[in-house]
PDBML (XML) file of the C-alpha atoms, coordinates in Angstrom:
<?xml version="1.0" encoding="UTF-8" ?>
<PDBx:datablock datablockName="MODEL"
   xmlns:PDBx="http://pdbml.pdb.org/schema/pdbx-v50.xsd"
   xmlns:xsi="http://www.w3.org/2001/XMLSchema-instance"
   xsi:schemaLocation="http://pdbml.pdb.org/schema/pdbx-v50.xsd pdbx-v50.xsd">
   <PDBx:atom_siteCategory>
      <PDBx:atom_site id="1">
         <PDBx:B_iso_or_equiv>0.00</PDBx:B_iso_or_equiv>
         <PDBx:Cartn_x>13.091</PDBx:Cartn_x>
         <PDBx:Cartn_y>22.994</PDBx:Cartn_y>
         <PDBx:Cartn_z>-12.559</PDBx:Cartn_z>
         <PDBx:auth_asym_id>A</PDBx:auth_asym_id>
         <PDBx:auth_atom_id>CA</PDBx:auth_atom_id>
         <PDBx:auth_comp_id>UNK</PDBx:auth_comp_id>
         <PDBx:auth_seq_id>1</PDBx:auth_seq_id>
         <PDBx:group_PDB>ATOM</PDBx:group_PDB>
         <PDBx:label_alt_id xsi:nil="true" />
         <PDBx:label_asym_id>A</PDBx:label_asym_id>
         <PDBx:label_atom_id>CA</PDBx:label_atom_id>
         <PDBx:label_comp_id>UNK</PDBx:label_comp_id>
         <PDBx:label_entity_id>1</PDBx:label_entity_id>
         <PDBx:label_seq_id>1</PDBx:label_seq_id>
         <PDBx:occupancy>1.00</PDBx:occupancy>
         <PDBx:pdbx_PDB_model_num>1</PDBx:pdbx_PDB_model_num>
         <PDBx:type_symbol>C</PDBx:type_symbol>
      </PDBx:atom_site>
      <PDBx:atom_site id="2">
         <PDBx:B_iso_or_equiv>0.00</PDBx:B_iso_or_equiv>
         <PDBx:Cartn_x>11.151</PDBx:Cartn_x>
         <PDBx:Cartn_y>19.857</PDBx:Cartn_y>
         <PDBx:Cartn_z>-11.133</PDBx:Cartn_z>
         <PDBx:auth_asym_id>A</PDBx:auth_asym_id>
         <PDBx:auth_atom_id>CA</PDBx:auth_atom_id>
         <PDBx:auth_comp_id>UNK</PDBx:auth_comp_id>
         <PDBx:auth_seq_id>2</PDBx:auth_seq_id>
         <PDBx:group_PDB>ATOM</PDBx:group_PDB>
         <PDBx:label_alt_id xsi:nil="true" />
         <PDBx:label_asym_id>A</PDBx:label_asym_id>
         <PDBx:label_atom_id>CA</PDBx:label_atom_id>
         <PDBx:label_comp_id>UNK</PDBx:label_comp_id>
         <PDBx:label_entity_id>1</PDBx:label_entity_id>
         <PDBx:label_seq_id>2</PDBx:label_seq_id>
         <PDBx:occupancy>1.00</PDBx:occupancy>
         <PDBx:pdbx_PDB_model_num>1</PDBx:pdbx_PDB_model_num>
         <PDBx:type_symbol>C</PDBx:type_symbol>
      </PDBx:atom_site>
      <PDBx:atom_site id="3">
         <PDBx:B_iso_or_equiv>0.00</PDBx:B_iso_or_equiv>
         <PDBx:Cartn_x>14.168</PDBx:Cartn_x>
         <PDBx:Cartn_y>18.259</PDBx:Cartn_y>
         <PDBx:Cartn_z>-9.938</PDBx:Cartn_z>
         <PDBx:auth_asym_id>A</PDBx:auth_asym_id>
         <PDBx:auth_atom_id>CA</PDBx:auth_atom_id>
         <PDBx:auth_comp_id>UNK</PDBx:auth_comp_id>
         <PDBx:auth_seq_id>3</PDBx:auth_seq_id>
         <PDBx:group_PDB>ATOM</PDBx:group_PDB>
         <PDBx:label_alt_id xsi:nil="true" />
         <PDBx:label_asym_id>A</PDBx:label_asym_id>
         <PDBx:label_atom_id>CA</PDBx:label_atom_id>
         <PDBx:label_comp_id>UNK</PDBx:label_comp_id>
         <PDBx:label_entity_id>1</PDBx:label_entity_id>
         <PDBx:label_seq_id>3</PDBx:label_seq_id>
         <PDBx:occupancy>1.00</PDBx:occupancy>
         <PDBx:pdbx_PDB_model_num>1</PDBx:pdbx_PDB_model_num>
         <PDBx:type_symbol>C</PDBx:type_symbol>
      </PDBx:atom_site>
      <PDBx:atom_site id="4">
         <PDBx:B_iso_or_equiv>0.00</PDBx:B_iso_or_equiv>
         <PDBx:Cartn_x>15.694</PDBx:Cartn_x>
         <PDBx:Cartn_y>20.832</PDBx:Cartn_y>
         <PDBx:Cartn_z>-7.481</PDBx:Cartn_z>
         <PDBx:auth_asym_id>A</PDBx:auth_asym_id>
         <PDBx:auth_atom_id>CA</PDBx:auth_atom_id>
         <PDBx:auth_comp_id>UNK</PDBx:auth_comp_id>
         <PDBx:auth_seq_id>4</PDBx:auth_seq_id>
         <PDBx:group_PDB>ATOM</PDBx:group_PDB>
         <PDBx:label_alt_id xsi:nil="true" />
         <PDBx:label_asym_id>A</PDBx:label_asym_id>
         <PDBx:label_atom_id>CA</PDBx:label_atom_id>
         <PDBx:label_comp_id>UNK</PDBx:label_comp_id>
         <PDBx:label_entity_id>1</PDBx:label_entity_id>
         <PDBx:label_seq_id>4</PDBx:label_seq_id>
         <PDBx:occupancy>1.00</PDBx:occupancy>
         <PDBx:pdbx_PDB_model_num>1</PDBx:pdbx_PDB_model_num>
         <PDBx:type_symbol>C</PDBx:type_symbol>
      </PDBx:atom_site>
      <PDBx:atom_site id="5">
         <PDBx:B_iso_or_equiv>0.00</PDBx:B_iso_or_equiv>
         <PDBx:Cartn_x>16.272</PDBx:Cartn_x>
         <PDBx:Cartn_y>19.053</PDBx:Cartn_y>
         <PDBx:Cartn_z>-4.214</PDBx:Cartn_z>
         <PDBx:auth_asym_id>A</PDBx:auth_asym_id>
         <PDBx:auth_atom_id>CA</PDBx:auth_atom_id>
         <PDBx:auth_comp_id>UNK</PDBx:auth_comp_id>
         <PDBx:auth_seq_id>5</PDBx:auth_seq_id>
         <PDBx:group_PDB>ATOM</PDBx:group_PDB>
         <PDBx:label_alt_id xsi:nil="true" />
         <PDBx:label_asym_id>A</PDBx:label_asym_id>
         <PDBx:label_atom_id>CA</PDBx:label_atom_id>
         <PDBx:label_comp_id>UNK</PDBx:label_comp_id>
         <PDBx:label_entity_id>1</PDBx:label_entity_id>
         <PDBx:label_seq_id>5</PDBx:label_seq_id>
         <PDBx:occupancy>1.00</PDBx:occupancy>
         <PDBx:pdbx_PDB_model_num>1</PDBx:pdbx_PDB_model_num>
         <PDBx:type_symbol>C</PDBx:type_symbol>
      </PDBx:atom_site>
      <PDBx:atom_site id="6">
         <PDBx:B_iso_or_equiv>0.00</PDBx:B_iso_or_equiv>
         <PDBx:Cartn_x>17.374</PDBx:Cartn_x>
         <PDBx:Cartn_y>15.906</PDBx:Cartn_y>
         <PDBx:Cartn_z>-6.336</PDBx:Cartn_z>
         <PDBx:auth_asym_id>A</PDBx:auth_asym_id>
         <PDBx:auth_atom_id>CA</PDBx:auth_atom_id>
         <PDBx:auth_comp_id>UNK</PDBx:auth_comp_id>
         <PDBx:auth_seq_id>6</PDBx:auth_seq_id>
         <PDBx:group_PDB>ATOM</PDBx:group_PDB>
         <PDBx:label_alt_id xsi:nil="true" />
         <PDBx:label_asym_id>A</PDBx:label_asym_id>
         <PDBx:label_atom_id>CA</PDBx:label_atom_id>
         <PDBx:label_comp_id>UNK</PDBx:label_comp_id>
         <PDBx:label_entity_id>1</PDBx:label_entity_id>
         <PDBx:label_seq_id>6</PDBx:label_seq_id>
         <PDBx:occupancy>1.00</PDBx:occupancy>
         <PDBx:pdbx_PDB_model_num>1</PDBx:pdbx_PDB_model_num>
         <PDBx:type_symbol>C</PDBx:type_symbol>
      </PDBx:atom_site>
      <PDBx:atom_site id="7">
         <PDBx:B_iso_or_equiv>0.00</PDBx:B_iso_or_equiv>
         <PDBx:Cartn_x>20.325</PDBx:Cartn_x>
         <PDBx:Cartn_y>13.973</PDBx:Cartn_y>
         <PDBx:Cartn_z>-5.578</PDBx:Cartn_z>
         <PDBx:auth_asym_id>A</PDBx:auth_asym_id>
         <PDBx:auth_atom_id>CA</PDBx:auth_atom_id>
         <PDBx:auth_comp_id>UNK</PDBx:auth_comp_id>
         <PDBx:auth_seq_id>7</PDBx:auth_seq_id>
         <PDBx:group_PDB>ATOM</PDBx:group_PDB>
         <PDBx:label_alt_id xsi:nil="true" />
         <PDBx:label_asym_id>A</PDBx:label_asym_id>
         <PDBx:label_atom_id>CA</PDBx:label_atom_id>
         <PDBx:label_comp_id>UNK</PDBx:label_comp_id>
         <PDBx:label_entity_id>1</PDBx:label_entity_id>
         <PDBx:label_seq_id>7</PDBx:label_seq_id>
         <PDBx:occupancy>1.00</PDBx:occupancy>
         <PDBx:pdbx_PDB_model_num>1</PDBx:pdbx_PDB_model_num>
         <PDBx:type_symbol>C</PDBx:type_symbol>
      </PDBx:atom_site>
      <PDBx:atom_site id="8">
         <PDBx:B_iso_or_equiv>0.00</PDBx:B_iso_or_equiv>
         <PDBx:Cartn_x>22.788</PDBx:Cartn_x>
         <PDBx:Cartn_y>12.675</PDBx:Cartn_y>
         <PDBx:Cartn_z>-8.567</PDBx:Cartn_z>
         <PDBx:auth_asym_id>A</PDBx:auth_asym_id>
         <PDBx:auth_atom_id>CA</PDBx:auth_atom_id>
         <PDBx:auth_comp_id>UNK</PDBx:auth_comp_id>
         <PDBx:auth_seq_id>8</PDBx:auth_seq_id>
         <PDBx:group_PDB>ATOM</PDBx:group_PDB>
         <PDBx:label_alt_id xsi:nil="true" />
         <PDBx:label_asym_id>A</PDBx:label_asym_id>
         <PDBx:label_atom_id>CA</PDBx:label_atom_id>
         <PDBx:label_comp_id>UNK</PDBx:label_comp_id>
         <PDBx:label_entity_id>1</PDBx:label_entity_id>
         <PDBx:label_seq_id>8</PDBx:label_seq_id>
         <PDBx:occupancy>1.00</PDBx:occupancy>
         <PDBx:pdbx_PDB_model_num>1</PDBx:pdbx_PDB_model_num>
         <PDBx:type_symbol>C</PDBx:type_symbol>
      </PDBx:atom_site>
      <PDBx:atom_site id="9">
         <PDBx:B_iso_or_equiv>0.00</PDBx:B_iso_or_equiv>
         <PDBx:Cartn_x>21.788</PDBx:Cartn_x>
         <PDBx:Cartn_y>9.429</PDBx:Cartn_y>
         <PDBx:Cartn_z>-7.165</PDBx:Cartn_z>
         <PDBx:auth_asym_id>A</PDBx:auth_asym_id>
         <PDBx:auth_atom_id>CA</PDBx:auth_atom_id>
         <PDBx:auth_comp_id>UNK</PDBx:auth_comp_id>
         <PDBx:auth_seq_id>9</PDBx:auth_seq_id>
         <PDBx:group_PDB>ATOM</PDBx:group_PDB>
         <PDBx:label_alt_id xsi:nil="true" />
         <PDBx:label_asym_id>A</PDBx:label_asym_id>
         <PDBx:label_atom_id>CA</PDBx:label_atom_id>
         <PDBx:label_comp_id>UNK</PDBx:label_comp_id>
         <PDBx:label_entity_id>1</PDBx:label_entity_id>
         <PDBx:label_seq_id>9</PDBx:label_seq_id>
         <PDBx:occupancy>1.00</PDBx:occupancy>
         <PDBx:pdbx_PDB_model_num>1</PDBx:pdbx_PDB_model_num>
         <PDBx:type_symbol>C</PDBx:type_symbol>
      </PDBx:atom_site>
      <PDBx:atom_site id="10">
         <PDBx:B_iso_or_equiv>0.00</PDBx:B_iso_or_equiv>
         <PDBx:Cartn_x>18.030</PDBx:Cartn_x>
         <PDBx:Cartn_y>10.163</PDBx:Cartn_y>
         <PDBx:Cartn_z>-7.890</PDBx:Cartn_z>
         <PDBx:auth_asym_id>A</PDBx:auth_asym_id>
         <PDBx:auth_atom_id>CA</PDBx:auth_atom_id>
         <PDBx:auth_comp_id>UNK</PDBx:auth_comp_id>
         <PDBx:auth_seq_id>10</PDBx:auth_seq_id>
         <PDBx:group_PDB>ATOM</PDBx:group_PDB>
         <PDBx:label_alt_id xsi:nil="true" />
         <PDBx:label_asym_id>A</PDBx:label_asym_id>
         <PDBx:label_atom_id>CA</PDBx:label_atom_id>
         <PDBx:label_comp_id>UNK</PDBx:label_comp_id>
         <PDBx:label_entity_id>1</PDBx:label_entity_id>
         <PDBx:label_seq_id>10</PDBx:label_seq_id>
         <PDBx:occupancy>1.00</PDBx:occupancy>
         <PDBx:pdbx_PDB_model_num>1</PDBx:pdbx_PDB_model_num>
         <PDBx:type_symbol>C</PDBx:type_symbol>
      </PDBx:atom_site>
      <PDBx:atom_site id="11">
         <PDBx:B_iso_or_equiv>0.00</PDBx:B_iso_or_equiv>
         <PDBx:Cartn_x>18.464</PDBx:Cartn_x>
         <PDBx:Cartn_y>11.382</PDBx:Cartn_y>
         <PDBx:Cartn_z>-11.371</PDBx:Cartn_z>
         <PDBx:auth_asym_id>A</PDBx:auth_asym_id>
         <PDBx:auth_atom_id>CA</PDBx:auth_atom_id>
         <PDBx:auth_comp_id>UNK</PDBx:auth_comp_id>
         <PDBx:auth_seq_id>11</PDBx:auth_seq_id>
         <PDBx:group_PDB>ATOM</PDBx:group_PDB>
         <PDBx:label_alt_id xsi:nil="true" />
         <PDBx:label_asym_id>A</PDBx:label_asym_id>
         <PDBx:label_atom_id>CA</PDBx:label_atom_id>
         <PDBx:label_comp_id>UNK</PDBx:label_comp_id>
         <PDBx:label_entity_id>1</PDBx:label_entity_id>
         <PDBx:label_seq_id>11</PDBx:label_seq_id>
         <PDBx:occupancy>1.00</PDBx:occupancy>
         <PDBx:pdbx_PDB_model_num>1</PDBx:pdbx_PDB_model_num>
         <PDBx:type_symbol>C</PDBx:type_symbol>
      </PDBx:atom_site>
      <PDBx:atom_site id="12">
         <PDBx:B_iso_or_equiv>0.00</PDBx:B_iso_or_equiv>
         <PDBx:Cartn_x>19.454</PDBx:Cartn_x>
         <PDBx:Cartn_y>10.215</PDBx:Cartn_y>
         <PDBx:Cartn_z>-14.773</PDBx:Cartn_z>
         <PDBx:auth_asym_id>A</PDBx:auth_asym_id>
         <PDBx:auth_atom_id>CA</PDBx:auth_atom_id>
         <PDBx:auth_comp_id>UNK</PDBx:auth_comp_id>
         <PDBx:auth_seq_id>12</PDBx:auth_seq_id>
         <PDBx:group_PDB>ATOM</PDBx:group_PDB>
         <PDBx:label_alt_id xsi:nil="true" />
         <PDBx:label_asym_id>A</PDBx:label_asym_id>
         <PDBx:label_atom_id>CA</PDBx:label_atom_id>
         <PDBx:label_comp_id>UNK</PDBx:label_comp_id>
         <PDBx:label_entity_id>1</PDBx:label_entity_id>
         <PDBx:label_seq_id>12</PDBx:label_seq_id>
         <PDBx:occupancy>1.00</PDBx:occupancy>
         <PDBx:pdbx_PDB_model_num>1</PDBx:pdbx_PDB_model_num>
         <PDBx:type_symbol>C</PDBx:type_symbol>
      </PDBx:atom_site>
      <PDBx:atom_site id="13">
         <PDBx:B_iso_or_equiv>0.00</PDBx:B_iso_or_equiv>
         <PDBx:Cartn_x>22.199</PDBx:Cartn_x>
         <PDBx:Cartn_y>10.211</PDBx:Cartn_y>
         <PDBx:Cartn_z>-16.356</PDBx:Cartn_z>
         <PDBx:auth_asym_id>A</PDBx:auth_asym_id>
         <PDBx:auth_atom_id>CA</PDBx:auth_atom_id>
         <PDBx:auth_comp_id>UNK</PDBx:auth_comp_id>
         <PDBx:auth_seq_id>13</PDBx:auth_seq_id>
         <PDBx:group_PDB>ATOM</PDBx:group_PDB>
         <PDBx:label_alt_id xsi:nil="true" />
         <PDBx:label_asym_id>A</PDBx:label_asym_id>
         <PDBx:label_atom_id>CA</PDBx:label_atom_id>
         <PDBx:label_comp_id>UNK</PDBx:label_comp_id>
         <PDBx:label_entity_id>1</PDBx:label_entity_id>
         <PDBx:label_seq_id>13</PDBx:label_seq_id>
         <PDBx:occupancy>1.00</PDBx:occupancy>
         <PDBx:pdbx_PDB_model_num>1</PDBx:pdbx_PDB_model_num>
         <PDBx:type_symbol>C</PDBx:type_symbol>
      </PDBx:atom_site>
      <PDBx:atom_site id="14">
         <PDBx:B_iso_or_equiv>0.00</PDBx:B_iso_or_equiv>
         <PDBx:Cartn_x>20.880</PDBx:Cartn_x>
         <PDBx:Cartn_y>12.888</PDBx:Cartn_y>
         <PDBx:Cartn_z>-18.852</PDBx:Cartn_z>
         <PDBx:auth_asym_id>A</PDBx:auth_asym_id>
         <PDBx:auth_atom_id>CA</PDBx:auth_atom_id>
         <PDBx:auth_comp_id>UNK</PDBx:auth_comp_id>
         <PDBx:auth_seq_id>14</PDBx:auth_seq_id>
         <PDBx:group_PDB>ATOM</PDBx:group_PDB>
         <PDBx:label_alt_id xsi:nil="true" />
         <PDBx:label_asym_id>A</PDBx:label_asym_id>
         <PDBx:label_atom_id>CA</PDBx:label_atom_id>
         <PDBx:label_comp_id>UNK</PDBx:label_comp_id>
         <PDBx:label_entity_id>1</PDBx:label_entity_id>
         <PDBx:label_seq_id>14</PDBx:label_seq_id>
         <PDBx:occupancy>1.00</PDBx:occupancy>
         <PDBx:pdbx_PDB_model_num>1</PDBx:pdbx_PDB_model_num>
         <PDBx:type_symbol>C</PDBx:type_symbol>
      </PDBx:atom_site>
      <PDBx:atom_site id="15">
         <PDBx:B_iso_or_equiv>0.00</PDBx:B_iso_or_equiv>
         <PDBx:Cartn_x>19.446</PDBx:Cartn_x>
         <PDBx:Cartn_y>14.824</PDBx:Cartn_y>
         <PDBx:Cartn_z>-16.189</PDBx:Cartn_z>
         <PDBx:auth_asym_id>A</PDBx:auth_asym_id>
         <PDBx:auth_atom_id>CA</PDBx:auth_atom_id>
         <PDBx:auth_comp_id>UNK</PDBx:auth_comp_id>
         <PDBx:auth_seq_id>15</PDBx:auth_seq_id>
         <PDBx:group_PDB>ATOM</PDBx:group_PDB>
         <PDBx:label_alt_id xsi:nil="true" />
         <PDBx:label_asym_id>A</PDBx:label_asym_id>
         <PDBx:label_atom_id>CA</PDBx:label_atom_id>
         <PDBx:label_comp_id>UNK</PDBx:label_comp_id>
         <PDBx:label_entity_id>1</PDBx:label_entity_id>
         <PDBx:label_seq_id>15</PDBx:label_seq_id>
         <PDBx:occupancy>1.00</PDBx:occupancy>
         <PDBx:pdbx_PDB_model_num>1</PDBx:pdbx_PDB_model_num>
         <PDBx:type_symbol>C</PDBx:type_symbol>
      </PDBx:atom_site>
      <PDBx:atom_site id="16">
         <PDBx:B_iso_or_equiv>0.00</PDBx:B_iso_or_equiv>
         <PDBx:Cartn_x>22.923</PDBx:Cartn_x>
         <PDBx:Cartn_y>14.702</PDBx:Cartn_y>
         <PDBx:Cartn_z>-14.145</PDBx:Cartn_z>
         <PDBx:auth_asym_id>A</PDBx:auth_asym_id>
         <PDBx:auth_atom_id>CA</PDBx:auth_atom_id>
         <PDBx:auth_comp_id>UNK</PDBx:auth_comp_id>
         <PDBx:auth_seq_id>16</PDBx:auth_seq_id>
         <PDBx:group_PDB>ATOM</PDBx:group_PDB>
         <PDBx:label_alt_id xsi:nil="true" />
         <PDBx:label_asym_id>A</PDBx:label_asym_id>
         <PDBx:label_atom_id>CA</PDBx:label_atom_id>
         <PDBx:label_comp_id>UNK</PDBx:label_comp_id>
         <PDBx:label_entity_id>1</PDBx:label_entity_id>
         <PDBx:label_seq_id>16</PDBx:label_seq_id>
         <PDBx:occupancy>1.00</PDBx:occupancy>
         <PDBx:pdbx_PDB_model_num>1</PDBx:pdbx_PDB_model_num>
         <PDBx:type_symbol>C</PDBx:type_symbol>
      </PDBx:atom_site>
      <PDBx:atom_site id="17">
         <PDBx:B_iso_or_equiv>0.00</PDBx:B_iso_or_equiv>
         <PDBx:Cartn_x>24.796</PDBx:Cartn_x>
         <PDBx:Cartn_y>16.018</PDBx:Cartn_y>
         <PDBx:Cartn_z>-16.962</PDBx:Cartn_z>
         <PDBx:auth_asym_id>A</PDBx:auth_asym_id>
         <PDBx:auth_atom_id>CA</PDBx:auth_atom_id>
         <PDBx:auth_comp_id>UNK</PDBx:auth_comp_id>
         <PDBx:auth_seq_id>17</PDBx:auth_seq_id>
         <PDBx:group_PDB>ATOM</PDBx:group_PDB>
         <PDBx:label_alt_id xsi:nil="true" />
         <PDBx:label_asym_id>A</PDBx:label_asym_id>
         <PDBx:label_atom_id>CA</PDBx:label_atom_id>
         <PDBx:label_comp_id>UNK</PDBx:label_comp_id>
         <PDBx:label_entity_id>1</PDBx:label_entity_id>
         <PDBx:label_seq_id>17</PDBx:label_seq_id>
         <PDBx:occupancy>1.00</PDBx:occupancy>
         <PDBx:pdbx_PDB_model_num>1</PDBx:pdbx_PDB_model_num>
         <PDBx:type_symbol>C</PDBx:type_symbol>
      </PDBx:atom_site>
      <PDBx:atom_site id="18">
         <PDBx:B_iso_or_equiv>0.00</PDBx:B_iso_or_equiv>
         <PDBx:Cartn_x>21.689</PDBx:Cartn_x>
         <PDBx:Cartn_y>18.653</PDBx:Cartn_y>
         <PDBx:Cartn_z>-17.648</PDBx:Cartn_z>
         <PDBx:auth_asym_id>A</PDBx:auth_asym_id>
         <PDBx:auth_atom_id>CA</PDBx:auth_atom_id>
         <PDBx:auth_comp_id>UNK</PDBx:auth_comp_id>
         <PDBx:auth_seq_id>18</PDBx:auth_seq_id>
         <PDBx:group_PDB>ATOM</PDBx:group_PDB>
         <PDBx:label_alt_id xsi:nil="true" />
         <PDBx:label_asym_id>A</PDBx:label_asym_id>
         <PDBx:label_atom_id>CA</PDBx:label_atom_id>
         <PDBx:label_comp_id>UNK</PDBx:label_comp_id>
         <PDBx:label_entity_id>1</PDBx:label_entity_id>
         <PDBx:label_seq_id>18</PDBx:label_seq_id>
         <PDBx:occupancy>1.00</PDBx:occupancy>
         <PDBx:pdbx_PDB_model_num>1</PDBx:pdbx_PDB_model_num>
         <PDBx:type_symbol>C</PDBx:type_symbol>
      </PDBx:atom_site>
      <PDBx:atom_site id="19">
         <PDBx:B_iso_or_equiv>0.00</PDBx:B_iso_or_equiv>
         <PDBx:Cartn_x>22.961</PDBx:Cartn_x>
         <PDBx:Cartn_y>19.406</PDBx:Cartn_y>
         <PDBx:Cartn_z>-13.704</PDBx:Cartn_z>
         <PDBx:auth_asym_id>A</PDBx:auth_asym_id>
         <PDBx:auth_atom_id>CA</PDBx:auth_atom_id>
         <PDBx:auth_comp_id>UNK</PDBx:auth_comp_id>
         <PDBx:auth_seq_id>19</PDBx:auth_seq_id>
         <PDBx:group_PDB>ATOM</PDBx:group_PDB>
         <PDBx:label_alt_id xsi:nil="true" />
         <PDBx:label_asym_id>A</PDBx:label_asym_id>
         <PDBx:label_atom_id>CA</PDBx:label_atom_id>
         <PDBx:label_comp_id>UNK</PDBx:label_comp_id>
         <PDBx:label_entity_id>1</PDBx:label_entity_id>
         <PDBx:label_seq_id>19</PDBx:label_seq_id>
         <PDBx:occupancy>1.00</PDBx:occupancy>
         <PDBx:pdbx_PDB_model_num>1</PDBx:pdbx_PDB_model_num>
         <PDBx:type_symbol>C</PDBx:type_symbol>
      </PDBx:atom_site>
      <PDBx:atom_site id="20">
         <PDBx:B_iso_or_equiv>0.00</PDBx:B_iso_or_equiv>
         <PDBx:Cartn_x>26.509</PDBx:Cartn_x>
         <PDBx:Cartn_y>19.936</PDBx:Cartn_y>
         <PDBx:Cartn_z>-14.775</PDBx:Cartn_z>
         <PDBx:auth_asym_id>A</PDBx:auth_asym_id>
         <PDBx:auth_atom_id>CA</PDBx:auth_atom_id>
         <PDBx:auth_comp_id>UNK</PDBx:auth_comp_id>
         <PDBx:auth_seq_id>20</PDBx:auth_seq_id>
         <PDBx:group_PDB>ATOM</PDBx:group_PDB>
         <PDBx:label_alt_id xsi:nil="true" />
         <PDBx:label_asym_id>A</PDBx:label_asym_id>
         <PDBx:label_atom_id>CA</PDBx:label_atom_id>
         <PDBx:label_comp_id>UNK</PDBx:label_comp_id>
         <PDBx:label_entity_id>1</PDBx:label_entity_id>
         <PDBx:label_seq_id>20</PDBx:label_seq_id>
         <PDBx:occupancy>1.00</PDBx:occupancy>
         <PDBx:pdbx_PDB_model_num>1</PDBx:pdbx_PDB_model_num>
         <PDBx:type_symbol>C</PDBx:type_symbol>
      </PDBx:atom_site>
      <PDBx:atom_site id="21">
         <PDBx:B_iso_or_equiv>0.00</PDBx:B_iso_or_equiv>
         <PDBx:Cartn_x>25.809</PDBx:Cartn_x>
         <PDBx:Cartn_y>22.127</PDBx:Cartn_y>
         <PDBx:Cartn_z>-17.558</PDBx:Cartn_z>
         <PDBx:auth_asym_id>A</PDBx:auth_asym_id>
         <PDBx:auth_atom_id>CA</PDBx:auth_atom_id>
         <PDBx:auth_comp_id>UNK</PDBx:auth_comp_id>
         <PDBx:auth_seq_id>21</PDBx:auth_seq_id>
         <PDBx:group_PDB>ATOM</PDBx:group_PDB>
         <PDBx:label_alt_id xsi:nil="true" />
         <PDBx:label_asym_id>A</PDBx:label_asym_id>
         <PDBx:label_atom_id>CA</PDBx:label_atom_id>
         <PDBx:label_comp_id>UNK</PDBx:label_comp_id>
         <PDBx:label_entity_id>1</PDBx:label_entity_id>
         <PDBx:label_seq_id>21</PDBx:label_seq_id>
         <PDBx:occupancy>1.00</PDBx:occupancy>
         <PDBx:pdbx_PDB_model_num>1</PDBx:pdbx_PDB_model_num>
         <PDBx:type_symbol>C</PDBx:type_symbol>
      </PDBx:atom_site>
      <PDBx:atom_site id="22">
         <PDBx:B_iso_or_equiv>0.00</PDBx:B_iso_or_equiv>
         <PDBx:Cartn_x>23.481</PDBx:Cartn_x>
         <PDBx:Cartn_y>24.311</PDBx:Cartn_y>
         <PDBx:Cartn_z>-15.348</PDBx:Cartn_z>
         <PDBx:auth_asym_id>A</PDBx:auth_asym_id>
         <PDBx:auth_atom_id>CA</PDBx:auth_atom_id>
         <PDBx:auth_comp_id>UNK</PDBx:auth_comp_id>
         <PDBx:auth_seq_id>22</PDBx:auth_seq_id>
         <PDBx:group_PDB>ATOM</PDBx:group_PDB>
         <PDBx:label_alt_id xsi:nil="true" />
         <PDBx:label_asym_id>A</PDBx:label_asym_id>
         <PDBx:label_atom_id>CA</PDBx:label_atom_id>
         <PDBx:label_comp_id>UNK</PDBx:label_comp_id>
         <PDBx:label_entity_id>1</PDBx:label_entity_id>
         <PDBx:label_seq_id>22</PDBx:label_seq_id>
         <PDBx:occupancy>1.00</PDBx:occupancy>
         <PDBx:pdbx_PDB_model_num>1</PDBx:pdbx_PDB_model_num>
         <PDBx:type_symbol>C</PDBx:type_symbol>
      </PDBx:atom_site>
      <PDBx:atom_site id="23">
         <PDBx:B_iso_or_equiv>0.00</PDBx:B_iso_or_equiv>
         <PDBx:Cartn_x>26.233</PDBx:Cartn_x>
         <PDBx:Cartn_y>24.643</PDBx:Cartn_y>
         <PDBx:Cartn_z>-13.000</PDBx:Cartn_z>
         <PDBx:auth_asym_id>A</PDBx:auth_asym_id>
         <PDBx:auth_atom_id>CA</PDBx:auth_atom_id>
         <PDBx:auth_comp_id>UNK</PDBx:auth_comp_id>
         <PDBx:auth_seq_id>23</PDBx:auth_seq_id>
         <PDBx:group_PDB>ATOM</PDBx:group_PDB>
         <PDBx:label_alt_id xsi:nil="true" />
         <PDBx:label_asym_id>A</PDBx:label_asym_id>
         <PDBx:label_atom_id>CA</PDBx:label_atom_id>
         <PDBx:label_comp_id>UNK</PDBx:label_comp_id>
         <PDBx:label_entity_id>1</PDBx:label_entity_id>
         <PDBx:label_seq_id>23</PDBx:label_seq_id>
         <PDBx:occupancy>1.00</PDBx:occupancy>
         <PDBx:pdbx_PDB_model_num>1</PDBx:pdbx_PDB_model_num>
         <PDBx:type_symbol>C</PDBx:type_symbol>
      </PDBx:atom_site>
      <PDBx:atom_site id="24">
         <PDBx:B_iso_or_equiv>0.00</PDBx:B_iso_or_equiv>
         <PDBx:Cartn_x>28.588</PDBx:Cartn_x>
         <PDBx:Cartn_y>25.799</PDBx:Cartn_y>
         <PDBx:Cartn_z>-15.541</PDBx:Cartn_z>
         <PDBx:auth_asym_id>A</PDBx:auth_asym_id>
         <PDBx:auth_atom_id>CA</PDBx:auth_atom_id>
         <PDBx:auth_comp_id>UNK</PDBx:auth_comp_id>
         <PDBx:auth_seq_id>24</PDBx:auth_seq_id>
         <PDBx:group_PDB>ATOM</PDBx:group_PDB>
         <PDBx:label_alt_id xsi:nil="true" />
         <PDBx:label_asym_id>A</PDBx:label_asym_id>
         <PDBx:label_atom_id>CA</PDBx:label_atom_id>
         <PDBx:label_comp_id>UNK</PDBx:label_comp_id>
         <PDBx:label_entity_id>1</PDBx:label_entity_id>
         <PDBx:label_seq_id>24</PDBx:label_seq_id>
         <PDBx:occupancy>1.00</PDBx:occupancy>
         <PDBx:pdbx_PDB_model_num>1</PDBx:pdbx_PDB_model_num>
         <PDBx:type_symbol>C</PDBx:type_symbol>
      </PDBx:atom_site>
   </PDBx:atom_siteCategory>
</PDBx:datablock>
């Protein structure tokens, strides 16, 4: 919730796959 207006780029590994399963 603290990483909203994150880009992939910005973000961890772990947190870009957190993204992915948000998404799905």
């Amino acid at each position: 919730g603290h990483r909203l207006h994150h880009f992939p780029a910005q973000l961890s590994g772990g947190e870009q796959q957190r993204v992915a399963v948000a998404r799905a």
